[in-house]
Protein backbone atom coordinates (compact mmCIF):
# COMPACT_ATOMS: atom_id res chain seq x y z
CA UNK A 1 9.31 47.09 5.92
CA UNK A 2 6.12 47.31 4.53
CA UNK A 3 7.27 44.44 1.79
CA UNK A 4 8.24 42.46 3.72
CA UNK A 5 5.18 42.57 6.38
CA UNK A 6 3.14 42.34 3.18
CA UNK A 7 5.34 39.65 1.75
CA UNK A 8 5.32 37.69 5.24
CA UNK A 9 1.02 38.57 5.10
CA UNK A 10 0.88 36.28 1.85
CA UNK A 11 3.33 33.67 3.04
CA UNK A 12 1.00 33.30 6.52
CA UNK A 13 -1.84 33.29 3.51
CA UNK A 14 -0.76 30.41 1.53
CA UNK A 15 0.63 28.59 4.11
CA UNK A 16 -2.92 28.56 5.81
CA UNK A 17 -4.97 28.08 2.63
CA UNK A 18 -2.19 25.07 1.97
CA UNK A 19 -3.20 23.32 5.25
CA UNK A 20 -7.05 24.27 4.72
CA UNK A 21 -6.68 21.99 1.20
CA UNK A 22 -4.58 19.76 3.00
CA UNK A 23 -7.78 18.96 5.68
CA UNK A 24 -9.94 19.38 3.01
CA UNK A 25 -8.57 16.25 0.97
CA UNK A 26 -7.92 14.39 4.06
CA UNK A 27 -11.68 14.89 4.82
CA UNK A 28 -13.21 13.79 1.59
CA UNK A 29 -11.12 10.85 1.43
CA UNK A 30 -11.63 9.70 4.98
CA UNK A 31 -15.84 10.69 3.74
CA UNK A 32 -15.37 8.82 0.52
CA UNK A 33 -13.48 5.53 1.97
CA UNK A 34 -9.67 5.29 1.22
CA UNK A 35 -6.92 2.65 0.48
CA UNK A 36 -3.64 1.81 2.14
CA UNK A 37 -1.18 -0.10 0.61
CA UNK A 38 -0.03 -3.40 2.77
CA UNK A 39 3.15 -5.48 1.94
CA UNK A 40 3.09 -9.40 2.20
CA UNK A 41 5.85 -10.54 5.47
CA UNK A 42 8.49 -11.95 2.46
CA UNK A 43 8.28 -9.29 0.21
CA UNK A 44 11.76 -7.34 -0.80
CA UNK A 45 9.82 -4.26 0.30
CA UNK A 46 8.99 -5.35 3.91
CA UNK A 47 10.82 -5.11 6.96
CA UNK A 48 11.45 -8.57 7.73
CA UNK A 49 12.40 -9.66 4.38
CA UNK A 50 15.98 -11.53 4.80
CA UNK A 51 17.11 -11.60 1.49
CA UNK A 52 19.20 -14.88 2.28
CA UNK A 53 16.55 -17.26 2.71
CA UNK A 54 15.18 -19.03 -0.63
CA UNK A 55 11.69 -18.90 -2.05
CA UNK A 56 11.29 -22.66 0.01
CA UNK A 57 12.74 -21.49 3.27
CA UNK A 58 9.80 -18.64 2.99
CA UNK A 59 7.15 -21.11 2.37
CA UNK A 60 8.55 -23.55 5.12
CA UNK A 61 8.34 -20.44 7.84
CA UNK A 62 4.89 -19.53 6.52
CA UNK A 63 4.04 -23.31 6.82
CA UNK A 64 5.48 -23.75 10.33
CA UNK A 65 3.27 -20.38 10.97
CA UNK A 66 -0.23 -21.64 10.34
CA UNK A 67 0.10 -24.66 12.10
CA UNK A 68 1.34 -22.77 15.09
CA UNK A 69 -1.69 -20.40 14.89
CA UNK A 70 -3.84 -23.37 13.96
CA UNK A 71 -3.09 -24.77 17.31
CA UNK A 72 -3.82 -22.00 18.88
CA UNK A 73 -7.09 -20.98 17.81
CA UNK A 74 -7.61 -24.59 18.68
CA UNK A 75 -6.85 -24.17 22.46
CA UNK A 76 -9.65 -21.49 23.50
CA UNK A 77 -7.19 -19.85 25.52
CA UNK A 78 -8.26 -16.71 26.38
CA UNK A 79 -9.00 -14.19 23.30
CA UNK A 80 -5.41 -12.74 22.69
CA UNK A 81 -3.87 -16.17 21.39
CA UNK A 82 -2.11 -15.20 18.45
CA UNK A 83 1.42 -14.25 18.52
CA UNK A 84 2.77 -11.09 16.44
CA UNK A 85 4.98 -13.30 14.64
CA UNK A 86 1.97 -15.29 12.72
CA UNK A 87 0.77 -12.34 10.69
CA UNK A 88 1.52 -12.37 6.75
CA UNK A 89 0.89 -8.65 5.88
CA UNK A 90 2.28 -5.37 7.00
CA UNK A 91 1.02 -2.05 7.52
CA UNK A 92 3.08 1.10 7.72
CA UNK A 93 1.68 3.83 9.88
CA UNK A 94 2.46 6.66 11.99
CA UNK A 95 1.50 7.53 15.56
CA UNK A 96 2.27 10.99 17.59
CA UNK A 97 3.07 14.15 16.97
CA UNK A 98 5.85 14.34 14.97
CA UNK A 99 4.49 11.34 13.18
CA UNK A 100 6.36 8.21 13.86
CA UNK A 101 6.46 5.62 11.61
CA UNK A 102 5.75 2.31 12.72
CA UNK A 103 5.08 -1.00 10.69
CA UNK A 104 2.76 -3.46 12.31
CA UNK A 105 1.62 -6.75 11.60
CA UNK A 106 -2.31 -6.38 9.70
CA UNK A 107 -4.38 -9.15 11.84
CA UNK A 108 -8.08 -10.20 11.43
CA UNK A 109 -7.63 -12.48 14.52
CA UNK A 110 -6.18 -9.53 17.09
CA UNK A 111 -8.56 -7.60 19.02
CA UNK A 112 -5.84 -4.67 19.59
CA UNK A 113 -3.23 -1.99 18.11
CA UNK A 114 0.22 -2.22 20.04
CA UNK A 115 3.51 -1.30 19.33
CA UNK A 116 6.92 -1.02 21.41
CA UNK A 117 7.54 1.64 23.29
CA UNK A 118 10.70 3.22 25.22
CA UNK A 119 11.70 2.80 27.68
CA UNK A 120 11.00 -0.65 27.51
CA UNK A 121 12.29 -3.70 29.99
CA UNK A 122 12.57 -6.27 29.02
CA UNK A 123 12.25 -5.52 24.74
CA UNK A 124 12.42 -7.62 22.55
CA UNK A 125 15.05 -7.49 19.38
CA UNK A 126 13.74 -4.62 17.65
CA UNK A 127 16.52 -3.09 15.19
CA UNK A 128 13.95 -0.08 13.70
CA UNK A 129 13.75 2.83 15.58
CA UNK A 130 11.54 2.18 18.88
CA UNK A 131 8.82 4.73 19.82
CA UNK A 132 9.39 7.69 22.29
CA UNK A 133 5.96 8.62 23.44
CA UNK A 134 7.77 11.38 25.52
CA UNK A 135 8.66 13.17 22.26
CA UNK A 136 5.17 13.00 20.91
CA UNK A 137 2.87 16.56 21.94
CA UNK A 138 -0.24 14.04 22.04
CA UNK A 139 0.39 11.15 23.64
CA UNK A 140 -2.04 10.62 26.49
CA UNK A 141 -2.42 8.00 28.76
CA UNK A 142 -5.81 6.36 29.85
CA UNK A 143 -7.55 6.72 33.39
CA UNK A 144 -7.87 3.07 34.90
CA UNK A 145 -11.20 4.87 35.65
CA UNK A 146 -12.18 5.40 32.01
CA UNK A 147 -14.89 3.70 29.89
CA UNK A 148 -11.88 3.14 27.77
CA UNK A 149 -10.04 0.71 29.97
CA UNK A 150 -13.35 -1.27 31.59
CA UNK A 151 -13.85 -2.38 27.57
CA UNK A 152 -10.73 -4.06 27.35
CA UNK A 153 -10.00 -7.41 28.61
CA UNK A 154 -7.24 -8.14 31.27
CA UNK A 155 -6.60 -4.38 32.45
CA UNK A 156 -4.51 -3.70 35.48
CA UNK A 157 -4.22 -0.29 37.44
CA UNK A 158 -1.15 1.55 37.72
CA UNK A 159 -1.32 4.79 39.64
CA UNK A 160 -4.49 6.65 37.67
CA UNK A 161 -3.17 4.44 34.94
CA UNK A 162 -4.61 2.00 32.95
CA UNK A 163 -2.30 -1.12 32.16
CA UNK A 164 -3.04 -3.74 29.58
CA UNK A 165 -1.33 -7.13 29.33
CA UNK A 166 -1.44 -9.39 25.78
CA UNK A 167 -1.12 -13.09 26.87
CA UNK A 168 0.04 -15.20 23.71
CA UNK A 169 -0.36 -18.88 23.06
CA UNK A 170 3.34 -19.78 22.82
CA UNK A 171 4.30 -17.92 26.29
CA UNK A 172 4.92 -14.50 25.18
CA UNK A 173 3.74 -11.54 26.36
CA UNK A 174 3.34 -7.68 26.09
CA UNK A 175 2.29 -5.50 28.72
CA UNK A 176 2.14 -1.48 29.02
CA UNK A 177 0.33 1.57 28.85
CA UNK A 178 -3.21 2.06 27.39
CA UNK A 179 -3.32 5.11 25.64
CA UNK A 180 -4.45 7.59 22.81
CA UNK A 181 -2.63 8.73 19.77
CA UNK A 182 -2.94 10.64 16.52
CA UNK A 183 -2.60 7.39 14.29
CA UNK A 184 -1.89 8.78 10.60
CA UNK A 185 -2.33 6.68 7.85
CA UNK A 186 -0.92 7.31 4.16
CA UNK A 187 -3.64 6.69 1.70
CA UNK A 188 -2.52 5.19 -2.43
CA UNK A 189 -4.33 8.33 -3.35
CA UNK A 190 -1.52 10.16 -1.71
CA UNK A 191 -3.08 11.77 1.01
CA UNK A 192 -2.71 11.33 4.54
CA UNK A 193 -5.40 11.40 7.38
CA UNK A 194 -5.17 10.99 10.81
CA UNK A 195 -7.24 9.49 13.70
CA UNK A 196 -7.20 11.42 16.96
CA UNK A 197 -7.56 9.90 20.09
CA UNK A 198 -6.80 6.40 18.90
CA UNK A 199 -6.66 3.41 21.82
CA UNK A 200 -2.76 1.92 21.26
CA UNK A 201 -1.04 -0.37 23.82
CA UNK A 202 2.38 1.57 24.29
CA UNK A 203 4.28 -1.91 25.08
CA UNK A 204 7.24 -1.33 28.17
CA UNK A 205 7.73 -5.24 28.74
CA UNK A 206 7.47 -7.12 25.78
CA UNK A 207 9.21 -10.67 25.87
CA UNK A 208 8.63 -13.61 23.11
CA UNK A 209 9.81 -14.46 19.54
CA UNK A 210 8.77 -11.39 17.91
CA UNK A 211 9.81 -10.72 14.33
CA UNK A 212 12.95 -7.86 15.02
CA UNK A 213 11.36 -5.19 12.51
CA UNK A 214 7.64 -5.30 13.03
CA UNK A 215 6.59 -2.92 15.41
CA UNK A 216 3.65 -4.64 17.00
CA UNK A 217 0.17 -5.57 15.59
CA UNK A 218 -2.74 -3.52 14.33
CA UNK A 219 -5.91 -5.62 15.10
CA UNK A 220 -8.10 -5.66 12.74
CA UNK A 221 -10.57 -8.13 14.66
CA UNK A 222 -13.94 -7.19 16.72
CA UNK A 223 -12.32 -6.28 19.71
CA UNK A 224 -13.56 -3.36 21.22
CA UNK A 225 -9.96 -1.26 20.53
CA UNK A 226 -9.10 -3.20 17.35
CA UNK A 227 -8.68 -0.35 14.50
CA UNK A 228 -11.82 -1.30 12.69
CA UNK A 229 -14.01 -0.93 15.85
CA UNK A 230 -12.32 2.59 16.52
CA UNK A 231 -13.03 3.64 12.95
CA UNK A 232 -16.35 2.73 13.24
CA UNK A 233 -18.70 4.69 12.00
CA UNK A 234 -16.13 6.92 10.22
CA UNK A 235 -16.13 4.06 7.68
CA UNK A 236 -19.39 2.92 7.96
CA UNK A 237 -17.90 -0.81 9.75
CA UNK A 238 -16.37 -1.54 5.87
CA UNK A 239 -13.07 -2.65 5.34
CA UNK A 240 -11.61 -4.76 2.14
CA UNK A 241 -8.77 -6.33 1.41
CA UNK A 242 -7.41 -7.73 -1.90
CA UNK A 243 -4.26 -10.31 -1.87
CA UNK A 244 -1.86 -10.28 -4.39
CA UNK A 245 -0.41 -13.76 -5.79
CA UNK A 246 3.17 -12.78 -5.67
CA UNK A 247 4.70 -11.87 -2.38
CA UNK A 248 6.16 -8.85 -4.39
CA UNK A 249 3.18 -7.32 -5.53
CA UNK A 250 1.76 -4.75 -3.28
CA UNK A 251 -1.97 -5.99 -1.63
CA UNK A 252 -4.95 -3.08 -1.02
CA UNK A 253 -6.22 -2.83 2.81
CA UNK A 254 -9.61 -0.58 2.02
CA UNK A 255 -12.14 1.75 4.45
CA UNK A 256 -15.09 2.94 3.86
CA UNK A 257 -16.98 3.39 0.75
CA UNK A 258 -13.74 2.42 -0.49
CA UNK A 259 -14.12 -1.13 0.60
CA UNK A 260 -17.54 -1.66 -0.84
CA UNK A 261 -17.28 -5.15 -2.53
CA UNK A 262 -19.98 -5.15 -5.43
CA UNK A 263 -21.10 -6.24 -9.18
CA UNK A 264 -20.75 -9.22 -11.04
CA UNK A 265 -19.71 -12.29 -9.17
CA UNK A 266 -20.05 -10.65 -5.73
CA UNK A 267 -21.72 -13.62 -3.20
CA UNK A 268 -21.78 -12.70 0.19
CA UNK A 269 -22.67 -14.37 3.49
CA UNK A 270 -23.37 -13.83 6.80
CA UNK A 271 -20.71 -12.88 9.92
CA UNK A 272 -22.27 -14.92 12.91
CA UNK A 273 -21.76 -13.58 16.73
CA UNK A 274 -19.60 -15.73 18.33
CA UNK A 275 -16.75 -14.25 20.84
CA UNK A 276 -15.14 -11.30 20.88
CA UNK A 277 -12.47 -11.38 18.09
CA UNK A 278 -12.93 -13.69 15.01
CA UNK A 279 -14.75 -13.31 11.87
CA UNK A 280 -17.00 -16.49 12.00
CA UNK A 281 -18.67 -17.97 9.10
CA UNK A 282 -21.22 -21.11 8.17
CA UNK A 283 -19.05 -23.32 5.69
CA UNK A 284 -22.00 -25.97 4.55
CA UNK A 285 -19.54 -28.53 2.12
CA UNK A 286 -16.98 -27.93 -0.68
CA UNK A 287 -17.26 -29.38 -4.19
CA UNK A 288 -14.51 -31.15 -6.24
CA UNK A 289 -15.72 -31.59 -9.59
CA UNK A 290 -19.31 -33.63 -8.89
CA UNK A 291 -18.12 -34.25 -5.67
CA UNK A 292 -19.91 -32.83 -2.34
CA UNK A 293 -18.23 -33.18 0.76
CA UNK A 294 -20.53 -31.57 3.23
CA UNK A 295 -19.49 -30.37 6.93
CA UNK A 296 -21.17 -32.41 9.46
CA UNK A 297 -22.70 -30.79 12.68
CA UNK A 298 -21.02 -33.17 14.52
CA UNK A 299 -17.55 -31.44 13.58
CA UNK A 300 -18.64 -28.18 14.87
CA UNK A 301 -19.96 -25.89 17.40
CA UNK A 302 -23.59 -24.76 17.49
CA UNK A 303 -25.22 -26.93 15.10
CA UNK A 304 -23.00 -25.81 12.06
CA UNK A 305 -23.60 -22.36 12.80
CA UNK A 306 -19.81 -20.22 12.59
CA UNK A 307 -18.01 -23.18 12.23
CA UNK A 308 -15.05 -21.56 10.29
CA UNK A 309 -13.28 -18.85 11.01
CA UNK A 310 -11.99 -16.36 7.89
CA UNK A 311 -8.49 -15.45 8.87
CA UNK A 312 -5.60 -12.95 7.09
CA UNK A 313 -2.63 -14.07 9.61
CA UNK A 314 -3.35 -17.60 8.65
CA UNK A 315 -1.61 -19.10 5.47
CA UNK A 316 -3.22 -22.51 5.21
CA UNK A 317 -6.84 -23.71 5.19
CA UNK A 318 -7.69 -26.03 8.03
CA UNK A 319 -11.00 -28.47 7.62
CA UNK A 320 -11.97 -30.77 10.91
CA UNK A 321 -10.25 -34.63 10.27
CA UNK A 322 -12.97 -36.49 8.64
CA UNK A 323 -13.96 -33.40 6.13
CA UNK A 324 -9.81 -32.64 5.25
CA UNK A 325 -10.02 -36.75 4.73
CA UNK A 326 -12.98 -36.97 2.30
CA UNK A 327 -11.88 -33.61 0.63
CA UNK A 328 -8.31 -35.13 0.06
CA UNK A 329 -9.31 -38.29 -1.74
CA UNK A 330 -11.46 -36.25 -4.15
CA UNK A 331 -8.88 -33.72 -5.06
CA UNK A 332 -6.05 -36.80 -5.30
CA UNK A 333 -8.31 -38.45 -7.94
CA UNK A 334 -8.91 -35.25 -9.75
CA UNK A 335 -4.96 -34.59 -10.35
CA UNK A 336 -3.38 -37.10 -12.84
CA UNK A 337 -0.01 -36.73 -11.50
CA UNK A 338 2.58 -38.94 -9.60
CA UNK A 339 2.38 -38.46 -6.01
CA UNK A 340 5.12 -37.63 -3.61
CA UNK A 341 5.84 -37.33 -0.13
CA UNK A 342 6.60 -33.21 0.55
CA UNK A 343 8.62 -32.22 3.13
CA UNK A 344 6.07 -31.32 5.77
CA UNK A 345 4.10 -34.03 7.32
CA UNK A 346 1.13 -31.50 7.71
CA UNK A 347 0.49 -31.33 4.17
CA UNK A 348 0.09 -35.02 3.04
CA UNK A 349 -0.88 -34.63 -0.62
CA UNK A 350 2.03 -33.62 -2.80
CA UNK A 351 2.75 -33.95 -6.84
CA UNK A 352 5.56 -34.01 -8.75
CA UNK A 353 5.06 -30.68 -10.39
CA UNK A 354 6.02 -27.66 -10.87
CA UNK A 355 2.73 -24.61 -9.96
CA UNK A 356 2.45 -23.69 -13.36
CA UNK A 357 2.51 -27.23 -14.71
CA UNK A 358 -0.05 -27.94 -12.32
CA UNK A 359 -3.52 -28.57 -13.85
CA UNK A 360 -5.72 -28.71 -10.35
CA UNK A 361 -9.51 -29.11 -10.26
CA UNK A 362 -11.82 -25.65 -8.98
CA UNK A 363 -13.04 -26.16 -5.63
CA UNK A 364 -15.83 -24.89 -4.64
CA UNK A 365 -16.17 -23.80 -0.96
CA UNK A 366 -19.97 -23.35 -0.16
CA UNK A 367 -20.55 -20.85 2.71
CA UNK A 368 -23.99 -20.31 3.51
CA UNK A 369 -25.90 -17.92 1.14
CA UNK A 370 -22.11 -17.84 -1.13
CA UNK A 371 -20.28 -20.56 -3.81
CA UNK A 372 -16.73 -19.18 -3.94
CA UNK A 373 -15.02 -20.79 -6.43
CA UNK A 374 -11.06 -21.50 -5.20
CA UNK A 375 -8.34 -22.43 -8.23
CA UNK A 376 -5.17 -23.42 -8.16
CA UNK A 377 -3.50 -20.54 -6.95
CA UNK A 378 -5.77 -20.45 -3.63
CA UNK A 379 -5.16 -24.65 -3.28
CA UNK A 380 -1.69 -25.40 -3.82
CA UNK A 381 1.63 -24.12 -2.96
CA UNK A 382 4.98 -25.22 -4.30
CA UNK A 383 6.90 -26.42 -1.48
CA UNK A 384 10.08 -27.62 -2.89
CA UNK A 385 11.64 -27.84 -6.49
CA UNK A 386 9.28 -29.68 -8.81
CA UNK A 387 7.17 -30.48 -5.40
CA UNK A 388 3.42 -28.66 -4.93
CA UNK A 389 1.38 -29.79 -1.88
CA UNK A 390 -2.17 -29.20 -1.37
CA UNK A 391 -2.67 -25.73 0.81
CA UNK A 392 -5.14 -27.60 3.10
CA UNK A 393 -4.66 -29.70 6.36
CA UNK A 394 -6.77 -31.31 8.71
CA UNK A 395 -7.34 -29.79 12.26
CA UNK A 396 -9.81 -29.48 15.14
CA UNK A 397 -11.28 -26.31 14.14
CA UNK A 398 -11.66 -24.55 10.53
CA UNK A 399 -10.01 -21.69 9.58
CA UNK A 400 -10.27 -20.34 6.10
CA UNK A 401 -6.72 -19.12 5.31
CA UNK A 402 -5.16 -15.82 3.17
CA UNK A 403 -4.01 -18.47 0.39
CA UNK A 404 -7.55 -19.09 -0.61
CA UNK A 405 -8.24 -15.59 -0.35
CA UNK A 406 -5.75 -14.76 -3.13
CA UNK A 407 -7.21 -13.28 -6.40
CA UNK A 408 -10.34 -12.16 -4.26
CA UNK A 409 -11.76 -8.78 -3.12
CA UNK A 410 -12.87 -10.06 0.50
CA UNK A 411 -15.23 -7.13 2.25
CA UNK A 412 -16.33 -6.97 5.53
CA UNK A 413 -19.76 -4.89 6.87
CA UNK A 414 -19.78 -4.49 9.99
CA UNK A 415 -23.24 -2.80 9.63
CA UNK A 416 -24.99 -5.51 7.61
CA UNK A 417 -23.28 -8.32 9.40
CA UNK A 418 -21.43 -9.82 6.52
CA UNK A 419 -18.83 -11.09 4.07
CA UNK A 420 -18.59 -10.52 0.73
CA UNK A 421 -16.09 -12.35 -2.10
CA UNK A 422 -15.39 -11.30 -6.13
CA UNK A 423 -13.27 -13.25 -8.01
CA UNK A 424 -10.64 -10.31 -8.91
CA UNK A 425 -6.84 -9.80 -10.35
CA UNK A 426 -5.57 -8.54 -7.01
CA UNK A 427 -2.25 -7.68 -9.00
CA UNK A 428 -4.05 -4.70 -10.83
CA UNK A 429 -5.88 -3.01 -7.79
């Protein structure tokens, strides 16, 4: 008896000192910044892959996707106008106790995290497992009379409950249950650390086009609940990300010290306060070769002043009409190759190429205080067989799009109010 109470003493022992080094590392790498890994929309690896669409199909979806979201940011609807089903990267993640994995849709232009809950009326067509909150120990739902629930926009009371409801620009909707959650997050160090008393919008009617895997979206814009403004100070307002060129290759979502962006060939510029949600920058003129096409005040808001917004969710980079114009005729007489009509009347200056027989000029886009120099892998996409087309078109607005973002370690501070670019090989991060 006593050899077994003494054997059952040391079990208790190392089972405690296990989950003491367990916190411990979760600690120093939530201290230290840490890395999550996020998967690009078409990848084999992700949830909505369909493995029977071709490489073209993909880029026509992703195509059809911007201009959508283009659109949208276009309309100044109110400030949740972007549908799940825009987003190009995924992040797993877990929420309740037992953790419950979820994968939702990594957005820079989403103020909020929600996911689909049960029971939920109507739901939309989501074939992964849908979350119980009544089989998680932690689940908690937020008093209408909270702090909490006056922050976010468009809340509705339900009992002592607070309700939130996510408008989209295309007509759909999710509504639910504000609440808090243990969100866990599984670091590329191996670790795992988890977020008490996160904000999520537990989603009971959830109508629209959704994608039938993703689990909802994890905002990743200024809103006052969006992940990054929960984290806050735990990261010091830093996050990172780093885009791989191949939809196969996994991308780096970074926190913290972790998403420091420093060193040679770091430029960095400054995040200007307009709304609630975006990431607005000053875009002063691109260069092709000698060329200088600068942005005109007349084309944007406030004198110049965040006239471009730096999205993840968006594929393509939109320029207002008369810049996309001037910008196209230099690039068109930089490329000696035959042109050809593409298959998308939104992209209007196609080659007969193939990408890697491509031999495209570097553009340089010049954002105030930061010359980041764009090559052919963040300008062109290859659209059909033997077809590239030039990853820009012309809109209203200006959104700087995750195709120009490829190759680069783009870092956000919060703190410092800013953006910073390096030129990196996002492959080997």
């Amino acid at each position: 008896m006593k050899t077994l109470m003494t054997t059952m003493s040391l079990s208790s022992t190392l089972v405690l000192i296990l989950l003491s080094l367990q916190s411990i590392s979760s600690l120093e790498a939530h201290k230290g910044g840490f890395s999550v890994e996020i998967i690009h929309r078409d990848s084999s690896k992700s949830p909505l892959y369909r493995p029977t669409e071709t490489q073209f199909q993909r880029v026509a979806n992703a195509v059809g996707r911007s201009i959508n979201r283009a659109n949208r940011f276009n309309q100044n609807t109110p400030r949740t106008n972007i549908t799940q089903d825009d987003g190009g990267y995924l992040l797993s993640y877990s929420v309740g106790t037992p953790p419950f994995q979820v994968y939702g849709i990594a957005d820079t232009g989403s103020p909020m995290i929600w996911l689909q809950c049960k029971p939920c009326k109507p739901c939309y067509n989501q074939t992964s497992p849908i979350f119980e909150p009544s089989k998680s120990s932690t689940y908690r739902n937020v008093s209408y009379s909270s702090r909490i629930c006056k922050l976010v926009e468009g809340t509705t009371r339900d009992g002592d409950n607070c309700e939130y409801h996510a408008a989209y620009g295309d007509g759909s909707e999710s509504h639910g249950d504000l609440s808090e959650e243990i969100l866990t997050l599984d670091s590329t160090n191996g670790s795992s650390i988890q977020f008490p008393r996160t904000v999520i919008g537990c989603g009971r009617m959830n109508t629209g086009p959704y994608d039938r895997n993703s689990s909802g979206i994890v905002g990743l814009g200024r809103g006052p609940v969006s992940l990054i403004s929960q984290l806050g100070s735990s990261i010091g307002g830093k996050f990172s990300y780093c885009f791989a060129p191949t939809s196969n290759t996994s991308s780096r979502l970074n926190f913290g010290d972790a998403a420091v962006v420093s060193g040679k060939g770091t430029v960095s510029t400054p995040i200007i306060s307009r709304g609630e949600v975006f990431y607005y920058l000053t875009l002063e003129a691109f260069s092709v070769g000698n060329k200088r096409i600068n942005l005109e005040s007349s084309s944007s808001e406030s004198d110049g002043e965040g006239n471009i917004i730096i999205d993840s969710g968006t594929t393509l980079t939109f320029v207002p009409d008369d810049v996309y114009s001037k910008l196209e005729s230099a690039v068109a007489h930089e490329v000696k190759l035959k042109r050809v009509k593409g298959p998308y009347k939104q992209l209007s200056l196609c080659f007969e190429s193939s990408f890697h027989d491509l031999k495209a000029p570097v553009i340089t886009a010049h954002f105030r205080g930061a010359d980041v120099k764009l090559n052919a892998v963040n300008t062109f996409i290859e659209v059909a067989e033997r077809v590239v087309c030039f990853a820009f078109s012309s809109s209203k607005g200006a959104v700087f799009g995750n195709v120009a973002q490829v190759n680069l370690l783009v870092g956000y501070d919060l703190e410092k109010k800013r953006v910073s670019f390096k030129p990196t090989d996002c492959t080997n991060q």
